[in-house]
Protein backbone atom coordinates (compact mmCIF):
# COMPACT_ATOMS: atom_id res chain seq x y z
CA UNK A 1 23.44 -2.70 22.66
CA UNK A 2 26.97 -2.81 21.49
CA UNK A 3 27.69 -1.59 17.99
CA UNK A 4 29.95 -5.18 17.15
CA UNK A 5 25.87 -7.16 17.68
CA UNK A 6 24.15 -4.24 15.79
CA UNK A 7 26.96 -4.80 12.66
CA UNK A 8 26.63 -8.21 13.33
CA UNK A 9 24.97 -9.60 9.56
CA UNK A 10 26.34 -5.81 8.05
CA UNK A 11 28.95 -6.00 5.06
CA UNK A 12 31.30 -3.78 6.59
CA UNK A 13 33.85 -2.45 4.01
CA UNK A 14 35.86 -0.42 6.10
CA UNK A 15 36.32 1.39 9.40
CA UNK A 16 37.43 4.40 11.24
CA UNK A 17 37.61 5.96 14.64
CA UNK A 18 37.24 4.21 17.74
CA UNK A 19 37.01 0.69 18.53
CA UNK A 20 33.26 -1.29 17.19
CA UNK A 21 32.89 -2.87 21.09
CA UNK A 22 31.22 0.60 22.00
CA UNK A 23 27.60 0.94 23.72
CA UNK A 24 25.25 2.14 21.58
CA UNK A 25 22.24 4.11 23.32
CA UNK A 26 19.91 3.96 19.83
CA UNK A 27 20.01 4.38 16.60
CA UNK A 28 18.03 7.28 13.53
CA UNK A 29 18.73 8.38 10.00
CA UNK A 30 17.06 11.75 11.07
CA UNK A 31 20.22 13.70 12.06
CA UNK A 32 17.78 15.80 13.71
CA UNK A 33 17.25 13.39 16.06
CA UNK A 34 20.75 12.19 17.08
CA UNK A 35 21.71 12.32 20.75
CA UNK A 36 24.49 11.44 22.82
CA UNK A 37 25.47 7.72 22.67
CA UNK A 38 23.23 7.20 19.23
CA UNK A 39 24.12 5.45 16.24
CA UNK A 40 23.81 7.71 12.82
CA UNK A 41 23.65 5.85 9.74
CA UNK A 42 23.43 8.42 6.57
CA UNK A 43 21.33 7.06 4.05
CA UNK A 44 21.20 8.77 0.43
CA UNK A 45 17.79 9.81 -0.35
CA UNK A 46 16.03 11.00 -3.49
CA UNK A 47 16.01 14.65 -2.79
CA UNK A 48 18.40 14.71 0.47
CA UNK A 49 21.50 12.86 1.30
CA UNK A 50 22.13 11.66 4.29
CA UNK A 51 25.78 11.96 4.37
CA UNK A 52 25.65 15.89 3.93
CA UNK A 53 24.45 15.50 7.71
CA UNK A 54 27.19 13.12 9.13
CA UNK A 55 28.38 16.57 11.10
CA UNK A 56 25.50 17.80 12.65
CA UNK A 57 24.50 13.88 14.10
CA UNK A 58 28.30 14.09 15.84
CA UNK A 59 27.75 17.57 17.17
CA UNK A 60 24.48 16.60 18.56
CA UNK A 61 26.24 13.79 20.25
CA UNK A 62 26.30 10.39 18.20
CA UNK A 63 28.74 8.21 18.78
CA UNK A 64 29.26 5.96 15.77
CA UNK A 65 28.64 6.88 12.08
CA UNK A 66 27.14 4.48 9.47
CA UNK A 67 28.25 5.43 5.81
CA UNK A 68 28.70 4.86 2.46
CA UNK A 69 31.19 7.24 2.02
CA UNK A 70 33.92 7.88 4.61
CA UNK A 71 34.26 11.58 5.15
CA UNK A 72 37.43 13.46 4.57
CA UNK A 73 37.28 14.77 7.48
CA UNK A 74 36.68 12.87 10.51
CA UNK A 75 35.88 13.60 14.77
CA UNK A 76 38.39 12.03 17.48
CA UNK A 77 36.02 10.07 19.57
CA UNK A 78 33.24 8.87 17.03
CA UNK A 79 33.41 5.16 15.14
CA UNK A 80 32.87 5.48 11.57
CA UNK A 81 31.65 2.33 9.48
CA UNK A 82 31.77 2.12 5.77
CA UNK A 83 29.10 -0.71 4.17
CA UNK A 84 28.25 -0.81 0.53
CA UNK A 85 24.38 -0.08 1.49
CA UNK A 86 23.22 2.60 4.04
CA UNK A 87 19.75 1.68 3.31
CA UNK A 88 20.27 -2.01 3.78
CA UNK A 89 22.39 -1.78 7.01
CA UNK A 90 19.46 0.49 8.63
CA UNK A 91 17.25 -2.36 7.77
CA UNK A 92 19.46 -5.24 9.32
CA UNK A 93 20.60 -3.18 12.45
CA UNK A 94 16.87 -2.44 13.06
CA UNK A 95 15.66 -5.75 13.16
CA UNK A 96 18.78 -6.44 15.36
CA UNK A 97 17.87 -3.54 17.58
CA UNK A 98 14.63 -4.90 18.63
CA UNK A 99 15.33 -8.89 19.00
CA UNK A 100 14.41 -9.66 15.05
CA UNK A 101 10.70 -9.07 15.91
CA UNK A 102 9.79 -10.82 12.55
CA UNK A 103 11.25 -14.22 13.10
CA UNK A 104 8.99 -14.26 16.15
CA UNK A 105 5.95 -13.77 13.54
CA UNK A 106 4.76 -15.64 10.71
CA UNK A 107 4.91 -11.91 8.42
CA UNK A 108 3.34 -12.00 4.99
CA UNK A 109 3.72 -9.38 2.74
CA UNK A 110 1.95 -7.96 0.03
CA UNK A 111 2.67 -6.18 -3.05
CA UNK A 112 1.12 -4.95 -6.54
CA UNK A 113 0.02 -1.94 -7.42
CA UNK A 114 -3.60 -2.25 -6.39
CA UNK A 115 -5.11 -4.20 -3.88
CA UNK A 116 -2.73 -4.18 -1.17
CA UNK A 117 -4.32 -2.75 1.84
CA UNK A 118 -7.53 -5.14 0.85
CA UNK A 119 -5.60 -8.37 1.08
CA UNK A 120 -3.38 -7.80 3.83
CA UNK A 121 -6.04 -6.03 5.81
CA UNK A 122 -8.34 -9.03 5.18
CA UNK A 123 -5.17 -11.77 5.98
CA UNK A 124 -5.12 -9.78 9.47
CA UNK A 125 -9.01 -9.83 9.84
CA UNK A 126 -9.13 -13.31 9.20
CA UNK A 127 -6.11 -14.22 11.53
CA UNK A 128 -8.19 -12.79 14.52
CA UNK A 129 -11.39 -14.54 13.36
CA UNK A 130 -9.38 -17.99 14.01
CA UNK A 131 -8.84 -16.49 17.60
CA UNK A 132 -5.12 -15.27 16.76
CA UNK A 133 -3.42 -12.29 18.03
CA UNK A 134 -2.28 -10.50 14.56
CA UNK A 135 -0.90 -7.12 13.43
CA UNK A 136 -1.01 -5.32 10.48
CA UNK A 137 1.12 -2.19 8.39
CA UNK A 138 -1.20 -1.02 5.81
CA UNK A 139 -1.57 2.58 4.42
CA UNK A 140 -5.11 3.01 5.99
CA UNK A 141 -3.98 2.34 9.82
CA UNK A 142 -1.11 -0.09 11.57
CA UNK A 143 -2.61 -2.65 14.04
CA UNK A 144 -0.84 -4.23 17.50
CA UNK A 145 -3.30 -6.83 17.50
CA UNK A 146 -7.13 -4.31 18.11
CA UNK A 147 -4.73 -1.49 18.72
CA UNK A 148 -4.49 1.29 16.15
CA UNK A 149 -1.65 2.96 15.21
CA UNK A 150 -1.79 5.99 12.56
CA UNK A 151 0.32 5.73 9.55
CA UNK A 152 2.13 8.35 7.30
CA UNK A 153 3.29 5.52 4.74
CA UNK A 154 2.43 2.75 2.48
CA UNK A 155 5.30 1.25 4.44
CA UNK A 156 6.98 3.15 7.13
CA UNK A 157 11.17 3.21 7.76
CA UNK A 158 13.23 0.19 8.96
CA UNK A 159 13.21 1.92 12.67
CA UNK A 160 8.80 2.38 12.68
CA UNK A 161 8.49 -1.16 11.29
CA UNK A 162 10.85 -2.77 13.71
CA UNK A 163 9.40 -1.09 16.80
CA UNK A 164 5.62 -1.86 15.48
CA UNK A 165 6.78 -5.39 14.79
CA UNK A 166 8.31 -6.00 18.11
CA UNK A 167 5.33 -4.29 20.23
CA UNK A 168 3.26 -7.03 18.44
CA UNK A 169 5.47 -9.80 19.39
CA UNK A 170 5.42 -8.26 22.90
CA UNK A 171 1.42 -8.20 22.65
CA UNK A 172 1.49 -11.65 21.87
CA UNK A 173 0.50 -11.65 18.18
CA UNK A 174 1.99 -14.34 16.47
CA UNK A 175 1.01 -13.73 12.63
CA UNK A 176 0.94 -9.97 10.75
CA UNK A 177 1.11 -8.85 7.63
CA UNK A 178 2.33 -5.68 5.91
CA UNK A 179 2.18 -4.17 2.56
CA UNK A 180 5.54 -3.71 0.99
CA UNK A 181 5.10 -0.97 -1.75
CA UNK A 182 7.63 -0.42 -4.66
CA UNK A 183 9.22 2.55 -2.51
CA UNK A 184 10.25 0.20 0.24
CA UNK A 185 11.37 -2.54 -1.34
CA UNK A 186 14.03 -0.20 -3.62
CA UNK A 187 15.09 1.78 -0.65
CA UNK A 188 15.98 -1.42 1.31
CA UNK A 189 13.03 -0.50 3.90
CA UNK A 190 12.59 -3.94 4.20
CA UNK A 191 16.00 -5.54 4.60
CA UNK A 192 16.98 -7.56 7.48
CA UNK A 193 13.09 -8.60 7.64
CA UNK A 194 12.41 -12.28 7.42
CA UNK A 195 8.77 -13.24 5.63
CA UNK A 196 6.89 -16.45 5.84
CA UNK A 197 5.10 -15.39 2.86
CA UNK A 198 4.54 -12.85 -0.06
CA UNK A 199 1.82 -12.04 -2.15
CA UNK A 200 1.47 -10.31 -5.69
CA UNK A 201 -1.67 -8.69 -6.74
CA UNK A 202 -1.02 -7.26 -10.05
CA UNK A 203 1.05 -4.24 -12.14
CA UNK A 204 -0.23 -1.62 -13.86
CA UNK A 205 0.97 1.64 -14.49
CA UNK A 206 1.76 4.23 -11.21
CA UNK A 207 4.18 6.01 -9.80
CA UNK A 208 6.33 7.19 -12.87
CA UNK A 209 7.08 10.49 -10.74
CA UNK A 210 9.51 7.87 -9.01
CA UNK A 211 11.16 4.83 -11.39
CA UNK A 212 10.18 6.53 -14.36
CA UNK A 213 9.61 3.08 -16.08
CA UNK A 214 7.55 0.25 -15.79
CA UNK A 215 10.02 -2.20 -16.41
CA UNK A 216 11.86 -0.43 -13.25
CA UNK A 217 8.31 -0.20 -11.40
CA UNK A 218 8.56 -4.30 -12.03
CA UNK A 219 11.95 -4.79 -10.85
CA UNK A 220 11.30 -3.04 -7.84
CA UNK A 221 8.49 -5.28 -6.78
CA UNK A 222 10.37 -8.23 -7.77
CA UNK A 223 13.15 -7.57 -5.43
CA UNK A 224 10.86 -8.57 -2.27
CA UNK A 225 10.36 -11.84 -3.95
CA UNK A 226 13.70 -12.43 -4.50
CA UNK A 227 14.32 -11.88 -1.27
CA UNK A 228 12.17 -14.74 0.08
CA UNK A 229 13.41 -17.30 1.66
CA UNK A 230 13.49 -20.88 0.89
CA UNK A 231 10.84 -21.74 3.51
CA UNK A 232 8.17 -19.39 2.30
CA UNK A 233 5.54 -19.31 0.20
CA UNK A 234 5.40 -16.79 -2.91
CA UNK A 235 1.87 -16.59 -4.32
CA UNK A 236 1.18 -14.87 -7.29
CA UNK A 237 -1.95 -13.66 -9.35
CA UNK A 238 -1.57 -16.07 -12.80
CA UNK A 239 -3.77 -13.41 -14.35
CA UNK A 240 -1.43 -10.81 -14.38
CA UNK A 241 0.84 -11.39 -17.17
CA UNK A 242 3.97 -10.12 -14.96
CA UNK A 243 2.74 -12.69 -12.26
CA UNK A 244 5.18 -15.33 -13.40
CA UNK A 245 7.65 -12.63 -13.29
CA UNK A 246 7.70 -12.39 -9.48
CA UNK A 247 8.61 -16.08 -9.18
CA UNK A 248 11.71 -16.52 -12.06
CA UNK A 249 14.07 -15.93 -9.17
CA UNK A 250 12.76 -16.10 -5.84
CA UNK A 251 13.95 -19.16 -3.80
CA UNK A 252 9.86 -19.60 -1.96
CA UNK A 253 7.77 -22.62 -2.74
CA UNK A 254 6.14 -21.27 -5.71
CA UNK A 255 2.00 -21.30 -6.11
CA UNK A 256 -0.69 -19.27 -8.01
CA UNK A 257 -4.24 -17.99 -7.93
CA UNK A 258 -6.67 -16.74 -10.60
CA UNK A 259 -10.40 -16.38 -11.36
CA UNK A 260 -9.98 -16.76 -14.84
CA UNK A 261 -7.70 -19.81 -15.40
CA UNK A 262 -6.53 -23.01 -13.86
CA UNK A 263 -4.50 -22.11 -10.87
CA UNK A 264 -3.46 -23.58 -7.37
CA UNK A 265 -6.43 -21.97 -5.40
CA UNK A 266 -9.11 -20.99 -8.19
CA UNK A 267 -11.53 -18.22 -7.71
CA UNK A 268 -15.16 -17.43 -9.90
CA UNK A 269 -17.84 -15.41 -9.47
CA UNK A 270 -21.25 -17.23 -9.29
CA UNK A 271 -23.39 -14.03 -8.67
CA UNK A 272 -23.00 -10.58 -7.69
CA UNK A 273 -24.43 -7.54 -6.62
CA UNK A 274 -23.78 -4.21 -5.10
CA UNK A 275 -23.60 -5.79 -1.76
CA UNK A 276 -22.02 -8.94 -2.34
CA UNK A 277 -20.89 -11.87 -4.48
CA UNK A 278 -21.31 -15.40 -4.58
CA UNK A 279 -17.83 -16.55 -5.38
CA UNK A 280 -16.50 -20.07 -5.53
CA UNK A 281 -13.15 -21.18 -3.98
CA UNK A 282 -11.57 -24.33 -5.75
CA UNK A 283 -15.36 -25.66 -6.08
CA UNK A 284 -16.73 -24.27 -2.56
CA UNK A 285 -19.22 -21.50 -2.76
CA UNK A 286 -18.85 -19.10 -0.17
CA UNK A 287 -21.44 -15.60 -0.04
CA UNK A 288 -19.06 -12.61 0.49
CA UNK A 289 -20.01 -9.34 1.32
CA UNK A 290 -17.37 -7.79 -1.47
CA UNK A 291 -18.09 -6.71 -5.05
CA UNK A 292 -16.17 -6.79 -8.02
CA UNK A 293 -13.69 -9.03 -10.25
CA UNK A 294 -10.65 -7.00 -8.40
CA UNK A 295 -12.07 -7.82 -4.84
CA UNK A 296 -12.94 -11.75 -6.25
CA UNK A 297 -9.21 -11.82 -6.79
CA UNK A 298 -8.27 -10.55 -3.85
CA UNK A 299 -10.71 -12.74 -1.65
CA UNK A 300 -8.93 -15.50 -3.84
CA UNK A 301 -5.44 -14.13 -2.65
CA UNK A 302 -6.67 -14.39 0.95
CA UNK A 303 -8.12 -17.55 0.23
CA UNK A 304 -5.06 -18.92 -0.64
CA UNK A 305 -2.68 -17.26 1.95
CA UNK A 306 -5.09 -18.72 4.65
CA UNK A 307 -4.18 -21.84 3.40
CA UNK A 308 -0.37 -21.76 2.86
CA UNK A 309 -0.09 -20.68 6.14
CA UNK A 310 -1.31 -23.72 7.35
CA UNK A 311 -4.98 -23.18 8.66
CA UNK A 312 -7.87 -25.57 7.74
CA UNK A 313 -9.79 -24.42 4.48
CA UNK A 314 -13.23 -25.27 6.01
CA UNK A 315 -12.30 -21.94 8.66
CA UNK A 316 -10.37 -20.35 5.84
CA UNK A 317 -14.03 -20.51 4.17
CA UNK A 318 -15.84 -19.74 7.06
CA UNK A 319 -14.14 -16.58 8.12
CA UNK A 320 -14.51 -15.09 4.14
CA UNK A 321 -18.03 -15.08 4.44
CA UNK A 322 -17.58 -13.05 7.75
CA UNK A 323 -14.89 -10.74 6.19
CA UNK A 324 -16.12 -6.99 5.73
CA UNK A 325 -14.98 -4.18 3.06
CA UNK A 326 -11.86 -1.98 4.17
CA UNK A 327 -12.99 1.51 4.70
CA UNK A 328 -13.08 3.34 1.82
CA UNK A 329 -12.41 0.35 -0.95
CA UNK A 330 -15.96 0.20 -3.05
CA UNK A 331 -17.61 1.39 0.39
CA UNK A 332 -21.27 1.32 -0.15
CA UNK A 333 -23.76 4.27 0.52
CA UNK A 334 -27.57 4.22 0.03
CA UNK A 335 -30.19 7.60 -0.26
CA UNK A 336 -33.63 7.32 1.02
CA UNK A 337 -34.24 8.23 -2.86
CA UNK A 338 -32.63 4.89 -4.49
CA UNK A 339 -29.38 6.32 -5.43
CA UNK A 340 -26.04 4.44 -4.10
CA UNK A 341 -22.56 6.12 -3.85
CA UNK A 342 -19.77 4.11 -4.08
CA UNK A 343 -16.76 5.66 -2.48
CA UNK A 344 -13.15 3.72 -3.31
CA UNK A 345 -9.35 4.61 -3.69
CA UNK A 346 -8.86 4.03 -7.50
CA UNK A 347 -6.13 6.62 -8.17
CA UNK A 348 -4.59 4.47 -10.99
CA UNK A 349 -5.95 3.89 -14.52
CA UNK A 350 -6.80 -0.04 -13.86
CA UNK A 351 -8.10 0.47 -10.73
CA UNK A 352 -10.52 2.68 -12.04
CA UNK A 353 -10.96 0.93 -14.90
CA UNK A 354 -11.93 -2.17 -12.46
CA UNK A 355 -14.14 -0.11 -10.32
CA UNK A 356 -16.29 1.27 -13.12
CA UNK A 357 -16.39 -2.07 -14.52
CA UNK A 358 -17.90 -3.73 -12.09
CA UNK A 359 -20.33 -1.29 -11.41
CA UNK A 360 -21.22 -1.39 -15.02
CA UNK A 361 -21.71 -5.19 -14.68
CA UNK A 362 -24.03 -4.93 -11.90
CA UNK A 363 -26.24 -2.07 -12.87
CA UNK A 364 -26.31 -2.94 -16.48
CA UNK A 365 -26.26 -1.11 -19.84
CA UNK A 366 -29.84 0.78 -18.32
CA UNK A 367 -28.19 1.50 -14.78
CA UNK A 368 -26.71 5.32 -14.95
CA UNK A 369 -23.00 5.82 -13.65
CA UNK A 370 -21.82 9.32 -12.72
CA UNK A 371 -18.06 9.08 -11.25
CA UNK A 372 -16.45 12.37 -9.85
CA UNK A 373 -12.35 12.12 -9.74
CA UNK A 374 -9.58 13.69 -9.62
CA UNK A 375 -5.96 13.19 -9.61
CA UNK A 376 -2.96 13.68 -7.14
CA UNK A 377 -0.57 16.71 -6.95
CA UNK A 378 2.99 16.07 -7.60
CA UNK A 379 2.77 12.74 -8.90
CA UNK A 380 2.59 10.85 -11.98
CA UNK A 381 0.99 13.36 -14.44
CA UNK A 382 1.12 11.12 -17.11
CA UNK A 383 -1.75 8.99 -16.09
CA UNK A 384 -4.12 11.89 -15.79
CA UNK A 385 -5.70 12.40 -19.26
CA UNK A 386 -5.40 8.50 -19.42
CA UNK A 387 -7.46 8.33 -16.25
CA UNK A 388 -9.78 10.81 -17.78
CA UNK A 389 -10.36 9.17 -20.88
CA UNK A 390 -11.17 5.83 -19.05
CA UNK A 391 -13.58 7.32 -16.47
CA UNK A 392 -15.73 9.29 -19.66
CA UNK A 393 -15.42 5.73 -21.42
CA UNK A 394 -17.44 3.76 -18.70
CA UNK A 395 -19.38 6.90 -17.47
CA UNK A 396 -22.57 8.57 -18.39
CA UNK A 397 -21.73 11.35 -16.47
CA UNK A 398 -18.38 12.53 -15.41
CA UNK A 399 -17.31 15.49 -12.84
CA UNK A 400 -14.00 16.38 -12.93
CA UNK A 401 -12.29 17.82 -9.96
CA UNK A 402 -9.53 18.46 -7.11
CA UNK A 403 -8.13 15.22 -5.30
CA UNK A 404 -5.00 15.96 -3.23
CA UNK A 405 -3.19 19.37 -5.29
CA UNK A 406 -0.61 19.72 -3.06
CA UNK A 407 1.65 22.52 -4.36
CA UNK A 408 0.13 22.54 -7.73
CA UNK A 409 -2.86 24.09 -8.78
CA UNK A 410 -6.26 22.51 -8.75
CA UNK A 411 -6.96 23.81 -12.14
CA UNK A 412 -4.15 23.10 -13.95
CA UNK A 413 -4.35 19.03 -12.74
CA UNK A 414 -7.84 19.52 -14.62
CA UNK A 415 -6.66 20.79 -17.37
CA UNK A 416 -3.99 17.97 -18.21
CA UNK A 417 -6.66 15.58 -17.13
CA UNK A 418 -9.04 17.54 -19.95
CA UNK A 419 -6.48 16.91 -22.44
CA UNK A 420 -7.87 12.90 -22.86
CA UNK A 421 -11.13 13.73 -23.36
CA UNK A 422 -12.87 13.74 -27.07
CA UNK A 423 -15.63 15.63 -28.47
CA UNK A 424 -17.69 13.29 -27.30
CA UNK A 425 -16.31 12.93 -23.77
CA UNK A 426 -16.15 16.49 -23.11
CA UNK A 427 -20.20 16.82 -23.52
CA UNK A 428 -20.78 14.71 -20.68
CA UNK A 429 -17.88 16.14 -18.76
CA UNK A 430 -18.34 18.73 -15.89
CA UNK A 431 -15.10 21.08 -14.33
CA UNK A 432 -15.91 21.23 -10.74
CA UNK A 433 -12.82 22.61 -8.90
CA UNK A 434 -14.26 22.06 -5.32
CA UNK A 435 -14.09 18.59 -4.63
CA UNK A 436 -17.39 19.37 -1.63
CA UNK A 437 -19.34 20.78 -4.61
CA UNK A 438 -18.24 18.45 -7.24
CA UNK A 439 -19.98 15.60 -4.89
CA UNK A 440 -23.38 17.22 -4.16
CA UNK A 441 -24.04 18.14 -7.78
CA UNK A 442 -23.72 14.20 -8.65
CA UNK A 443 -25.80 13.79 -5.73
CA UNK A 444 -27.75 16.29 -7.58
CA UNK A 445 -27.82 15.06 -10.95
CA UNK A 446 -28.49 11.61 -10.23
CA UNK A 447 -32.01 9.57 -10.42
CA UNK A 448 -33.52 6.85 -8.18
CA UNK A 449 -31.47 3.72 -9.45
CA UNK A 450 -28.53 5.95 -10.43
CA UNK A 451 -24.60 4.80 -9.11
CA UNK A 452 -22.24 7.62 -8.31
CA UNK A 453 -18.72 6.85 -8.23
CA UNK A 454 -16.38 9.09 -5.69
CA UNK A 455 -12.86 7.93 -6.71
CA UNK A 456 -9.56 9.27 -5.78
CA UNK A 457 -9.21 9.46 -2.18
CA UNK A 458 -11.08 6.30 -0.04
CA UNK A 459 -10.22 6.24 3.03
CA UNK A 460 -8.29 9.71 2.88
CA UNK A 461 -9.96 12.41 6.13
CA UNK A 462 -8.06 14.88 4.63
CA UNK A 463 -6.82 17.00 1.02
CA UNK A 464 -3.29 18.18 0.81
CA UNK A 465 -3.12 21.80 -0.32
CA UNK A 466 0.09 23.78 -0.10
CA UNK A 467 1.71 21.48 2.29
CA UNK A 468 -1.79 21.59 4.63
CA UNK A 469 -3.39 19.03 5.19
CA UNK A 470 -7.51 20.02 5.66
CA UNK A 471 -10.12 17.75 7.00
CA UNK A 472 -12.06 16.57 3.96
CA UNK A 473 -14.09 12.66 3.73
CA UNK A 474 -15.56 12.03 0.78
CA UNK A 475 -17.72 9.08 3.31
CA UNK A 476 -18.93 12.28 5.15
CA UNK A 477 -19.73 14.59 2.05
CA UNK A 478 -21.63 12.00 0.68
CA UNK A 479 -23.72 11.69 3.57
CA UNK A 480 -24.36 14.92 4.33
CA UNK A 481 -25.39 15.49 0.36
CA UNK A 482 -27.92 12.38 0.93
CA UNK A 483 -29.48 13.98 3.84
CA UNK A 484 -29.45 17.43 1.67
């Protein structure tokens, strides 16, 4: 492709070098993988920047030079193009690369701080129950219609998400959707996409390690909203006070959802149990196989999307009572003895908060609730005696222990997470280190009727320790302690 198509919706400030009407063989912002004919476009990182690496791109052959900053010094040979956003041109030239793959799709994205893989992951599901091809980006797996693609990211880079879209357009999917986390949205990882819808779930407090406020947290979110265009729908959770946030600027047809208040599409729960909920839709009762107020709203989210995108509520309905639990979100396990184990991702205060919560509702003030959790290396420590605190709260028994340490010790992690607990707290409170142990002694401790909670981790095969990353399921553990 030549690089005057690829700069073709880029604000280019200025230029250098040869002339733009050059053949471009491809384009990275991984110098590493620069070769002769490629386009480099230095991006400025949070811990690298890109620019530092304009050099070794050219020596390893690239032929043009995306910037933000010309260099003083430049190579006879190679086009250099200033813009005002690295980021944001990678976006644009990516979509560009690969035809636009997302105007080919109608692409809904979701974002929020929890319940993002549930309700995309159930938009996709339900796309391919109406007999449409559909792919999806999610943090558990990427799908190319029933093809599965591993993933590394919430959301992966301009370049992964371009290529993934346009293989689905190839495959003949004609809807997808993708979770857009607070990451990609402020590093531009999205630009040059175009989305027929968005969804927000709901903000609470996570990843502080990164914006270091909530209010920037917000703002991040908020800029994929903005970003919608005219045409699309933005639907937002009316329960979440920051919910009308998302829409003060965007340019989308506006609508809501809630299950506690008058919205556009209207969510309550009837009845539930471990294994399922009665939940009416805008006056339709539908049995679901999910549990939970969190998973109500986000079967009201779906509900809703279903909808907007222009399919007939009757199959909307229809394919919610067929939709099944994503691995490892309030997945369900059962002992010969009585005792259910209740793996699920909650690595944020409200999430876990929800989780135990529901449980809570379910079993009742008799039912006893034993939750083992841990927190994340190298991430926000802040929430970790808050997370704590919560988990002794709405627990009768509580097992403290390693999640992912990466390079920081185990027993440290425990420690801060110690520091929330009270008198009280710390009576019930057990310091397993060994996340494999730390399971079998709930398994242990509990009684027939008894409802373990394994938090933390989900879906997650492995734990990250010192940069290694070692096969560990908490689905597996569990089962292997029931059989035990």
């Amino acid at each position: 492709m030549q690089l005057t198509q690829l700069l073709s919706s880029v604000n280019v400030v200025a230029r250098k070098g040869v002339a733009a009407d050059i053949d471009i063989a491809g384009l990275t912002a991984d110098s590493r993988q620069a070769a002769p004919g490629m386009l480099f476009v230095a991006v400025p990182g949070v811990s690298v920047d890109g620019h530092k690496y304009i050099p070794s791109a050219i020596a390893l052959g690239a032929a043009a030079v995306v910037c933000e900053r010309m260099p003083e010094e430049t190579e006879a040979g190679v086009a250099y193009i200033q813009v005002e956003s690295s980021a944001e041109a990678l976006g644009i030239m990516a979509s560009e690369w690969y035809g636009n793959p997302s105007r080919k799709l109608r692409l809904i994205g979701v974002t929020g701080t929890n319940g993002k893989t549930t309700t995309a992951t159930l938009f996709y599901e339900m796309a391919r129950l109406l007999g449409h091809k559909a792919g999806l980006l999610s943090t558990v797996c990427n799908y190319v219609d029933s093809t599965p693609y591993p993933t590394d990211h919430t959301t992966p880079d301009p370049i992964t998400i371009n290529r993934l879209l346009a293989s689905m357009v190839e495959a003949g999917c004609t809807y997808a959707a993708m979770e857009v986390s607070s990451h990609a949205a402020h590093q531009r990882r999205i630009a040059g996409l175009t989305f027929a819808g968005g969804i927000f779930t709901n903000l609470t407090r996570d990843h502080m390690d990164y914006h270091k406020t909530v209010e920037a947290y917000l703002q991040a979110k908020k800029m994929f909203f903005d970003g919608l265009p005219a045409e699309a729908f933005a639907l937002t959770n009316a329960d979440d006070k920051r919910g009308a946030v998302m829409l003060q600027n965007t340019r989308a047809r506006r609508f809501t959802y809630s299950i506690r208040s008058d919205a556009d599409f209207r969510g309550r729960i009837v009845e539930q149990r471990l294994d399922g909920t009665l939940l009416s839709l805008n006056g339709r009762e539908v049995e679901t196989m999910f549990t939970g107020r969190f998973n109500a709203c986000n079967l009201t989210a779906v509900y809703g999307a279903g909808v907007l995108a222009g399919w007939a509520e009757e199959d909307v309905l229809r394919c919610i009572s067929r939709l099944v639990p994503v691995a490892g979100r309030f997945q369900a396990f059962h002992s010969p003895r009585g005792v259910t184990a209740i793996v699920d991702y909650a690595h944020t205060p409200d999430a876990l908060v929800n989780v135990l919560d529901t449980i809570r509702e379910v079993v009742g003030r008799q039912g006893e609730i034993i939750t083992v959790v841990g927190c994340g290396g190298n991430r926000d420590a802040g929430k970790r005696p808050i997370m704590a605190a919560e988990a002794a709260r709405r627990s009768d028994r509580l097992i403290l222990t390693s999640d992912n340490p990466r390079f920081e010790e185990p027993e440290a992690i425990i420690a801060e997470m110690e520091a929330g607990l009270d008198d009280e707290a710390s009576r019930k409170t057990l310091h397993i280190t060994d996340r494999r142990e730390a399971i079998r002694t709930a398994v242990a401790l509990a009684s027939p009727g008894s409802v373990i909670l394994i938090a933390g981790k989900g879906h997650e095969d492995y734990q990250e320790i010192e940069g290694v990353k070692h096969h560990f399921d908490d689905r597996e553990e569990v089962k292997k302690a029931f059989e035990n």
